[in-house]
Structure formats: C-alpha cells, structure tokens
N, C-alpha and C. Protein backbone atom coordinates (compact mmCIF):
# COMPACT_ATOMS: atom_id res chain seq x y z
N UNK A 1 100.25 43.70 111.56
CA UNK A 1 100.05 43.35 112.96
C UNK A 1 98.57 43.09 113.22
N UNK A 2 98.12 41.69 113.79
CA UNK A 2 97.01 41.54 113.79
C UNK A 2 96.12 42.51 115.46
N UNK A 3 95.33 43.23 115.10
CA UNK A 3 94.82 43.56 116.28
C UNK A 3 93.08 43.46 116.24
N UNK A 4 92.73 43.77 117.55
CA UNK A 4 91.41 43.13 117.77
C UNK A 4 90.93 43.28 119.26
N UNK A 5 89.63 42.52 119.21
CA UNK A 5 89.08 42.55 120.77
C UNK A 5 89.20 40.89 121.22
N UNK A 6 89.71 40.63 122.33
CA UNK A 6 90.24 39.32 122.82
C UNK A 6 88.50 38.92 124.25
N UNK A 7 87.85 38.27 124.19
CA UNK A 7 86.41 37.85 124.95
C UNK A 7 86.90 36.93 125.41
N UNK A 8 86.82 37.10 127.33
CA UNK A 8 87.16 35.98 127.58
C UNK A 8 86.07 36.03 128.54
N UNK A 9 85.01 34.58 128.13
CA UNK A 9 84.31 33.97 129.19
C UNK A 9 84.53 32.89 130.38
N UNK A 10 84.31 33.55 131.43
CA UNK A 10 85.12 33.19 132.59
C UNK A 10 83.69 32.31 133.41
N UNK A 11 83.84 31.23 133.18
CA UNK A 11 82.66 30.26 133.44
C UNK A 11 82.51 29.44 134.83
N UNK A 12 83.74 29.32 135.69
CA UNK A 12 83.92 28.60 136.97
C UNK A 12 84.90 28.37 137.12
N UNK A 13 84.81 27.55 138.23
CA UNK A 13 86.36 26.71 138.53
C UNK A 13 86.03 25.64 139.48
N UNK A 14 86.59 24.77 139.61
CA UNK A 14 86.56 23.50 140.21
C UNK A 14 87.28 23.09 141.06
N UNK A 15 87.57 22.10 142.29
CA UNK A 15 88.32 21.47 143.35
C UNK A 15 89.56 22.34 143.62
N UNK A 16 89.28 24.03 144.23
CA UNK A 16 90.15 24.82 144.56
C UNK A 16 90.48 24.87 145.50
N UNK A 17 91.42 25.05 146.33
CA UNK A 17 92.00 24.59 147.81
C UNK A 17 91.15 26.12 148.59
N UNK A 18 90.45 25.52 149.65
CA UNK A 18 89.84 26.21 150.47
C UNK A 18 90.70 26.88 151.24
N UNK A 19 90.75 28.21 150.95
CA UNK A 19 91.96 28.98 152.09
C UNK A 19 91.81 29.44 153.15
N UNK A 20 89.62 29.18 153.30
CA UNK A 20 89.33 29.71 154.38
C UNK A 20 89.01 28.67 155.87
N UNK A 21 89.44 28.09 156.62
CA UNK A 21 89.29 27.06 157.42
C UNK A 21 87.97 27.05 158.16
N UNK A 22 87.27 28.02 158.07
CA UNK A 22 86.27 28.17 159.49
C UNK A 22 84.96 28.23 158.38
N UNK A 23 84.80 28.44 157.06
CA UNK A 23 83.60 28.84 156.20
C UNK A 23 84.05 28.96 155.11
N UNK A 24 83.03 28.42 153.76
CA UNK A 24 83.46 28.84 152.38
C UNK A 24 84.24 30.01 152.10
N UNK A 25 85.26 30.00 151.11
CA UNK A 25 86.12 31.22 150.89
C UNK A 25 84.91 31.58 150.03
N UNK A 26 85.66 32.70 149.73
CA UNK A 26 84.55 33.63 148.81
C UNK A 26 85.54 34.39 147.52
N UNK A 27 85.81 33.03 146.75
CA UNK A 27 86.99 33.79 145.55
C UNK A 27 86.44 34.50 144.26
N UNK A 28 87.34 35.34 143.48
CA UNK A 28 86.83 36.14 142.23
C UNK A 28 88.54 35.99 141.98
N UNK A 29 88.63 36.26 140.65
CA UNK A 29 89.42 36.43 139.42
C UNK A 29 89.54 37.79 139.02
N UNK A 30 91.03 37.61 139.26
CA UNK A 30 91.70 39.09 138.32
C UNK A 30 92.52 38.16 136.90
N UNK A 31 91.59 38.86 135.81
CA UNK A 31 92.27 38.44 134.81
C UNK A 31 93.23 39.56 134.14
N UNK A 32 94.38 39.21 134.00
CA UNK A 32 95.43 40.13 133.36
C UNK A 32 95.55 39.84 131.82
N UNK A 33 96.15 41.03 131.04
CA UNK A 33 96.28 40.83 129.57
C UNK A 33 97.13 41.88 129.52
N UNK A 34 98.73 41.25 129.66
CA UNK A 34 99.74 42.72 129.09
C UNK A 34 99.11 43.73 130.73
N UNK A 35 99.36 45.00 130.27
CA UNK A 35 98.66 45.81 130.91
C UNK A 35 97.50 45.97 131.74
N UNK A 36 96.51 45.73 130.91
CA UNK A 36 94.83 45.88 131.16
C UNK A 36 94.66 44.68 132.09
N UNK A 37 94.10 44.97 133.30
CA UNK A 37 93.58 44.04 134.31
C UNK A 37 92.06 44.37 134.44
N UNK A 38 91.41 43.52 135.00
CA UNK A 38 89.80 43.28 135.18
C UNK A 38 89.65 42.27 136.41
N UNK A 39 88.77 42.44 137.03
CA UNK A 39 88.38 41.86 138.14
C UNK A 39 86.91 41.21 137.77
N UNK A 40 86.83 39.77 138.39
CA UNK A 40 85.63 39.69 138.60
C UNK A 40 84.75 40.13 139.40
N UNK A 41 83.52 39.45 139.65
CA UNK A 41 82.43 39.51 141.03
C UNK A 41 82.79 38.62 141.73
N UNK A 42 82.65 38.81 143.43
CA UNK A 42 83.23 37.72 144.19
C UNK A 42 82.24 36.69 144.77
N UNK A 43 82.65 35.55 144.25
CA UNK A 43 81.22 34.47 144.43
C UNK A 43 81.18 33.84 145.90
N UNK A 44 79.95 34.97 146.70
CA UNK A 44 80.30 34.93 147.73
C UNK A 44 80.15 33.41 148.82
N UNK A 45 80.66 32.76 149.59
CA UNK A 45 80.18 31.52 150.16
C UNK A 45 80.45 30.74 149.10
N UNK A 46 81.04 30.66 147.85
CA UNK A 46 80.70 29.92 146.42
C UNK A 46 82.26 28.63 147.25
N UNK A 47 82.93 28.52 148.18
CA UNK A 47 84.08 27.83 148.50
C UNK A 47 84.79 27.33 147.04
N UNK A 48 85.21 25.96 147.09
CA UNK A 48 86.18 25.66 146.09
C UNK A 48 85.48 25.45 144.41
N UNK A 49 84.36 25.96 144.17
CA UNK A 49 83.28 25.58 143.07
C UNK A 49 82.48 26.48 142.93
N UNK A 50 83.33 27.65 142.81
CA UNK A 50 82.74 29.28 142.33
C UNK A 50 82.42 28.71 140.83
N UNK A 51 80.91 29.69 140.48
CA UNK A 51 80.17 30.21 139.20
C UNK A 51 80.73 31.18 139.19
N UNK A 52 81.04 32.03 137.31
CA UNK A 52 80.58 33.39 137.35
C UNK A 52 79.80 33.78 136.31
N UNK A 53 80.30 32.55 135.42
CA UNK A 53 79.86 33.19 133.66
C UNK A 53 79.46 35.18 133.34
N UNK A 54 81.15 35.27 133.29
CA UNK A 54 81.10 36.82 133.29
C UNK A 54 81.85 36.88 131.86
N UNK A 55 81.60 37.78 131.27
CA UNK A 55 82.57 37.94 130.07
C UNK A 55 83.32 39.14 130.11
N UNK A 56 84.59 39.23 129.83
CA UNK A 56 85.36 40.33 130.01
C UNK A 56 86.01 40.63 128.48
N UNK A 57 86.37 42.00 128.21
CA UNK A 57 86.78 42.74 127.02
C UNK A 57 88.14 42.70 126.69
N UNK A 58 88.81 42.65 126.53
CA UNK A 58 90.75 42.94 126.53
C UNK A 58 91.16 43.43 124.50
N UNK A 59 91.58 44.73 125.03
CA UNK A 59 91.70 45.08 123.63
C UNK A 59 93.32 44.36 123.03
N UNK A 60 94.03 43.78 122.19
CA UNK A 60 94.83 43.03 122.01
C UNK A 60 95.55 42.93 120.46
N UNK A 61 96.55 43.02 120.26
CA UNK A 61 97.06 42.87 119.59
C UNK A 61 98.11 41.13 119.21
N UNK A 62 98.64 40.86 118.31
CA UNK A 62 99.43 39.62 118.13
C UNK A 62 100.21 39.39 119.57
N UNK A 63 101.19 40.44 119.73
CA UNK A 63 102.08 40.51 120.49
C UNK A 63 101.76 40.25 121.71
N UNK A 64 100.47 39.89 122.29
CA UNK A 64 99.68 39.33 123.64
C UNK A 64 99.61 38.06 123.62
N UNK A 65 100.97 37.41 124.38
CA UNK A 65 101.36 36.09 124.15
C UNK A 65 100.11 34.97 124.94
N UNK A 66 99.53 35.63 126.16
CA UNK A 66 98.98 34.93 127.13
C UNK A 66 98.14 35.68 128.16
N UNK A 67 97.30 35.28 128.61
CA UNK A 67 96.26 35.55 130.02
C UNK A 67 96.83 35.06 131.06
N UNK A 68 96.87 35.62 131.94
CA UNK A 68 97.25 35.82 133.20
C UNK A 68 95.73 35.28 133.97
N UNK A 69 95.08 34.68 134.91
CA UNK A 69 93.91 34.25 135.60
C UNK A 69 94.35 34.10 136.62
N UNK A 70 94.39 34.94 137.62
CA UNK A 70 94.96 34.87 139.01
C UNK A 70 93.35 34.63 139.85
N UNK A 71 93.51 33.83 141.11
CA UNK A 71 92.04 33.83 141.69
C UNK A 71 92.25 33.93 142.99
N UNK A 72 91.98 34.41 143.50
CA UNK A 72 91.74 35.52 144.76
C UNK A 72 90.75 34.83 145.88
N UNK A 73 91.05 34.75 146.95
CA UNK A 73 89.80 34.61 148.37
C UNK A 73 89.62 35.96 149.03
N UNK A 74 88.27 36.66 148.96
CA UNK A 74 88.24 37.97 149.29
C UNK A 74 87.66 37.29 150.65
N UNK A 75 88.22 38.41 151.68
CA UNK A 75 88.42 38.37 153.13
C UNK A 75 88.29 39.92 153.74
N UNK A 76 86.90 39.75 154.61
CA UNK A 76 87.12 40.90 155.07
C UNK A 76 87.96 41.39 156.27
N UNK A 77 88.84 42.28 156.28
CA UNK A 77 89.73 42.93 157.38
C UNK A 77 90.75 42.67 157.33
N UNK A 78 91.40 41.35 156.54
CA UNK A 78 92.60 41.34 156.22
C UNK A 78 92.81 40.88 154.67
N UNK A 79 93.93 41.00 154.47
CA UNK A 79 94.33 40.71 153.17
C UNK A 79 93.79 39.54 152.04
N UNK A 80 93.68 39.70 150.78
CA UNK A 80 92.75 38.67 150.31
C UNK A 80 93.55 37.41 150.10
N UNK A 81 93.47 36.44 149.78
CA UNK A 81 94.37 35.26 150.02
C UNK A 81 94.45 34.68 148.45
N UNK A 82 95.87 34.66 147.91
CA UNK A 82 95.94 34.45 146.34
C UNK A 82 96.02 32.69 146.57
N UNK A 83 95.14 31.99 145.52
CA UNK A 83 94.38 30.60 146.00
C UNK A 83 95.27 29.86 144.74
N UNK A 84 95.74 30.36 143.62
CA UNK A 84 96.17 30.00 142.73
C UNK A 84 95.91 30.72 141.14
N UNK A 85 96.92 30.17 140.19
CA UNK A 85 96.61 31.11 138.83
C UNK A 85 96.80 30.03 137.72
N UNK A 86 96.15 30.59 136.83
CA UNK A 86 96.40 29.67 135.00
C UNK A 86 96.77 30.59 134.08
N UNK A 87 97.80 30.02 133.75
CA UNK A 87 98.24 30.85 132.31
C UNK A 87 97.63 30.30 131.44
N UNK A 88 97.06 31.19 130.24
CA UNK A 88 96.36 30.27 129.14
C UNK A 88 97.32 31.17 128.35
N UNK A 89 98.07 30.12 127.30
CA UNK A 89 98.39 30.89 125.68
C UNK A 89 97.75 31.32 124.91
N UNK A 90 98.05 32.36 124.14
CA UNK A 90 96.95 33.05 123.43
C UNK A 90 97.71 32.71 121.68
N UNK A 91 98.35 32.20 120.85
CA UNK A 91 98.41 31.97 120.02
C UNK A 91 97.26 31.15 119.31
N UNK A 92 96.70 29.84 120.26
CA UNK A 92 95.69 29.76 119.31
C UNK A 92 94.73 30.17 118.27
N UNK A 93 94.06 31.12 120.03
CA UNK A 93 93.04 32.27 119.51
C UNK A 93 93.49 33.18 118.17
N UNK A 94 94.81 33.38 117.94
CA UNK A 94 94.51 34.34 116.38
C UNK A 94 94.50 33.07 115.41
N UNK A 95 95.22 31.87 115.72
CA UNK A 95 94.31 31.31 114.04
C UNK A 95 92.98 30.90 114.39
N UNK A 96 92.83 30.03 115.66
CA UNK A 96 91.07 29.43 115.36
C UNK A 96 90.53 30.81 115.35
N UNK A 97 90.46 31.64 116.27
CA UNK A 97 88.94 32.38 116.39
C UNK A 97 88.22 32.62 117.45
N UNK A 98 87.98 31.09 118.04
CA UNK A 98 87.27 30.91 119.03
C UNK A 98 87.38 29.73 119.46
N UNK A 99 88.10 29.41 120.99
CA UNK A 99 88.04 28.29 121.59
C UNK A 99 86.52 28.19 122.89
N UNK A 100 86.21 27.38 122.52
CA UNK A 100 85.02 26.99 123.35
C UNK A 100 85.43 26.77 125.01
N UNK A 101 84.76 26.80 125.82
CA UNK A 101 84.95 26.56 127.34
C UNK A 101 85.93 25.57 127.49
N UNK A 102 86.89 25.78 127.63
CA UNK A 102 88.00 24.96 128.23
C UNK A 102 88.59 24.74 129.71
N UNK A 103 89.17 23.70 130.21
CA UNK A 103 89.75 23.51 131.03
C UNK A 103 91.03 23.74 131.66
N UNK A 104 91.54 24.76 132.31
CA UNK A 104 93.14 24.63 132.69
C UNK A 104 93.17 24.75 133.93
N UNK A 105 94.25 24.43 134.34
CA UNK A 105 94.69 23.94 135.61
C UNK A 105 95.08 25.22 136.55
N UNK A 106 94.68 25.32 137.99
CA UNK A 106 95.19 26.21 138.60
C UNK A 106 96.34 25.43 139.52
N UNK A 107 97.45 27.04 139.36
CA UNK A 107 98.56 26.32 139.98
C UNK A 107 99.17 27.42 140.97
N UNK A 108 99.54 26.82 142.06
CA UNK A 108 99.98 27.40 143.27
C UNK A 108 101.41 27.01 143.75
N UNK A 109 102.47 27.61 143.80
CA UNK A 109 103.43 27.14 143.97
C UNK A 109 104.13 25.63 143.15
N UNK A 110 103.78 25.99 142.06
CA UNK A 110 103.99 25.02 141.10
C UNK A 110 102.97 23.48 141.41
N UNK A 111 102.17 23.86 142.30
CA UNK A 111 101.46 22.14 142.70
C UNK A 111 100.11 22.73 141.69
N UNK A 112 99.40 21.66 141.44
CA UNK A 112 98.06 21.66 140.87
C UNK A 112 96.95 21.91 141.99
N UNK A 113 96.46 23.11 142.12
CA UNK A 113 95.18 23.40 142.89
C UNK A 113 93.96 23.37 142.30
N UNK A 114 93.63 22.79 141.64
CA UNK A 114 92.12 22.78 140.89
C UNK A 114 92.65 23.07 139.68
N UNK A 115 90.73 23.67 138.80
CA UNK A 115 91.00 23.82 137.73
C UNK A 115 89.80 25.04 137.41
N UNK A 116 90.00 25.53 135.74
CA UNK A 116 89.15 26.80 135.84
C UNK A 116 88.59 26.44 134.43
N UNK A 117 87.55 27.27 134.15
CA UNK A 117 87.03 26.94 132.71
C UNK A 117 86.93 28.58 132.30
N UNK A 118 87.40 28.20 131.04
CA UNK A 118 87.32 29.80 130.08
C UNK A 118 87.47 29.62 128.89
N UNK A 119 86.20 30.65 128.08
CA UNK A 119 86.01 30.36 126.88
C UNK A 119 86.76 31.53 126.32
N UNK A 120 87.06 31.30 124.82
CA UNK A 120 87.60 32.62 124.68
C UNK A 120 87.47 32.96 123.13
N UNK A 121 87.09 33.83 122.24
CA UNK A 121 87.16 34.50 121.54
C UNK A 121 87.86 35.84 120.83
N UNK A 122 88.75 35.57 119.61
CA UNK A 122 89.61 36.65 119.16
C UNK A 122 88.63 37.40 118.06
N UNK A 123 88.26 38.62 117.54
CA UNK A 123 87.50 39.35 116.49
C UNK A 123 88.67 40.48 116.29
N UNK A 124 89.15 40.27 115.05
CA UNK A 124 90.00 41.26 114.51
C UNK A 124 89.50 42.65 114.12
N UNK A 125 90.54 43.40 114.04
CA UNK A 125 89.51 44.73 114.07
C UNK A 125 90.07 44.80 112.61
N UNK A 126 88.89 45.15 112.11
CA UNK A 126 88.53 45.44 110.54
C UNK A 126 89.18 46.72 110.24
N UNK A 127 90.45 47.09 109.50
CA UNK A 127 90.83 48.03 109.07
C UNK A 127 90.67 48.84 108.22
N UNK A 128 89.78 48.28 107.07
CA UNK A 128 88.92 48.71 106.03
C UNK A 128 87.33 49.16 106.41
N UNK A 129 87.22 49.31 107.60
CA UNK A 129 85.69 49.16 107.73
C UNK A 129 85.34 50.76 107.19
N UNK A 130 83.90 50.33 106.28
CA UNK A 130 83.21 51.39 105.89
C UNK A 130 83.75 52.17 104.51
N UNK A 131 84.56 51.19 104.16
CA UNK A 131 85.53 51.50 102.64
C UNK A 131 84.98 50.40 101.35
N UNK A 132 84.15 50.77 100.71
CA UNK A 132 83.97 50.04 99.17
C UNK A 132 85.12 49.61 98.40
N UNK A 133 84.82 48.58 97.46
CA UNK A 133 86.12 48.24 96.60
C UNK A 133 86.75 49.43 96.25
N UNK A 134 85.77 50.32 95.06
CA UNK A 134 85.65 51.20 94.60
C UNK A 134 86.64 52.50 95.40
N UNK A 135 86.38 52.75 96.56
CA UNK A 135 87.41 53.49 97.38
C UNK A 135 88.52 53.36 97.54
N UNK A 136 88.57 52.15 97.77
CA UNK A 136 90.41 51.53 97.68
C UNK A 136 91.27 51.99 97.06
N UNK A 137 90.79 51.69 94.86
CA UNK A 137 90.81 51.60 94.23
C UNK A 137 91.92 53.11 93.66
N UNK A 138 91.45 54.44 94.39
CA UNK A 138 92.03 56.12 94.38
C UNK A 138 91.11 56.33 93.72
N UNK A 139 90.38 56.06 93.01
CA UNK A 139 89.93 56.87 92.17
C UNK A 139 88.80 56.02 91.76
N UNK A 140 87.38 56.93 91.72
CA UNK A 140 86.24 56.33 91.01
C UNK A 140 85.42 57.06 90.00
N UNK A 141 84.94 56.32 89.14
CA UNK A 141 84.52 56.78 88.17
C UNK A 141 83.25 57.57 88.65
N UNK A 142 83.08 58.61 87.83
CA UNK A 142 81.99 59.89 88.35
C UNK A 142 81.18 59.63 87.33
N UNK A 143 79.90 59.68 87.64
CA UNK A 143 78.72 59.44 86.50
C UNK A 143 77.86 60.64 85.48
C-alpha cells in the first residue's frame, strides 16, 4: 500500500461568481482529503480573483481517490456563502509525483463558476528509512 505526504499548493482562482452584491466577497478554501480537512486564509476584499499561494499537508495513502476544494465567501453575521467546488483526482499524483499548477474548474450546481489553480505533490513515505543493505540482509558479518 503506497503511503505518503500528499502537498497541495493552493495558488488562486479565477472568474468566481461574486456572492456578495454590495462589495468584494472575501472567499478562502476548505480543502478536504478523506477525513482530514484544512482551511485556508480568507482573501479579504480579494472578490472573484482571490491569491493565496498557501501550501497544505494531507497525510495519504493509495486509497485517497481525490481532493475535495470547496470555496467559501466568509461573511460576517451570517452564514458563509459556498461559491463553488473542484474535485481533483488523485491517481495521477502516485505515478507522476508531482503535477505542476494546474487548472480546474469550479462547479456550482453542476454549472461552471470559474476556475482554481493547484499544484500538487505526492512523497512516499520511505519504509526502510535508516536501514543499510547490510541490515536487511538478518544478519551481518562482525569484524
């Protein structure tokens, strides 16, 4: 079972439907993985063309089919307003390695609301670490 640490750099997003009518929304990203959720910083006044270049951790195994990227309009006093989400598949990432800043689509009720960029990186966790051939081996020769 391949396991590892899953890096996902969460770089922007583009032509996102403004949920706020009167002033820039002010959206951030909850990225999901299986279980483990993470929140971004909320880019405040940032309206439909939020920055964050934040990198987030997700510990992961094979069996973590996909990312979840839900993006959020934080609002104070009432409820935050869900603006749209991207599923990204995660099979790539265990054969390449590392996909560079990419593009996917945010989607809201099945329509296309913009789009988001995220880079992402898989590093397997080394199961041998700190073990010589020689160790493997049961048994080493004593001098």
């Amino acid at each position: 079972m391949v396991q590892g640490t899953l890096e996902v750099l969460l770089v922007g997003a583009k032509g996102l439907e403004n949920t706020d009518y009167l002033c820039n929304m002010d959206p951030y990203a909850v990225l999901k993985c299986r279980s483990q959720e993470q929140k971004s910083s909320v880019a405040s006044g940032k309206g439909s063309d939020p920055e964050w270049n934040e990198t987030f951790m997700f510990s992961v195994t094979h069996n973590a089919t996909e990312l979840i990227i839900k993006l959020m309009d934080s609002d104070s006093g009432t409820d935050d307003d869900f603006v749209g989400e991207a599923t990204i598949s995660l099979e790539a990432i265990y054969t390449e390695g590392s996909i560079p800043p990419t593009v996917y689509n945010v989607v809201k009720d099945e329509e296309y609301r913009g789009e988001i960029k995220v880079g992402l990186t898989f590093t397997p966790e080394d199961r041998d670490r700190g073990l010589s051939e020689e160790d493997i081996g049961g048994w080493k020769q004593s001098s």
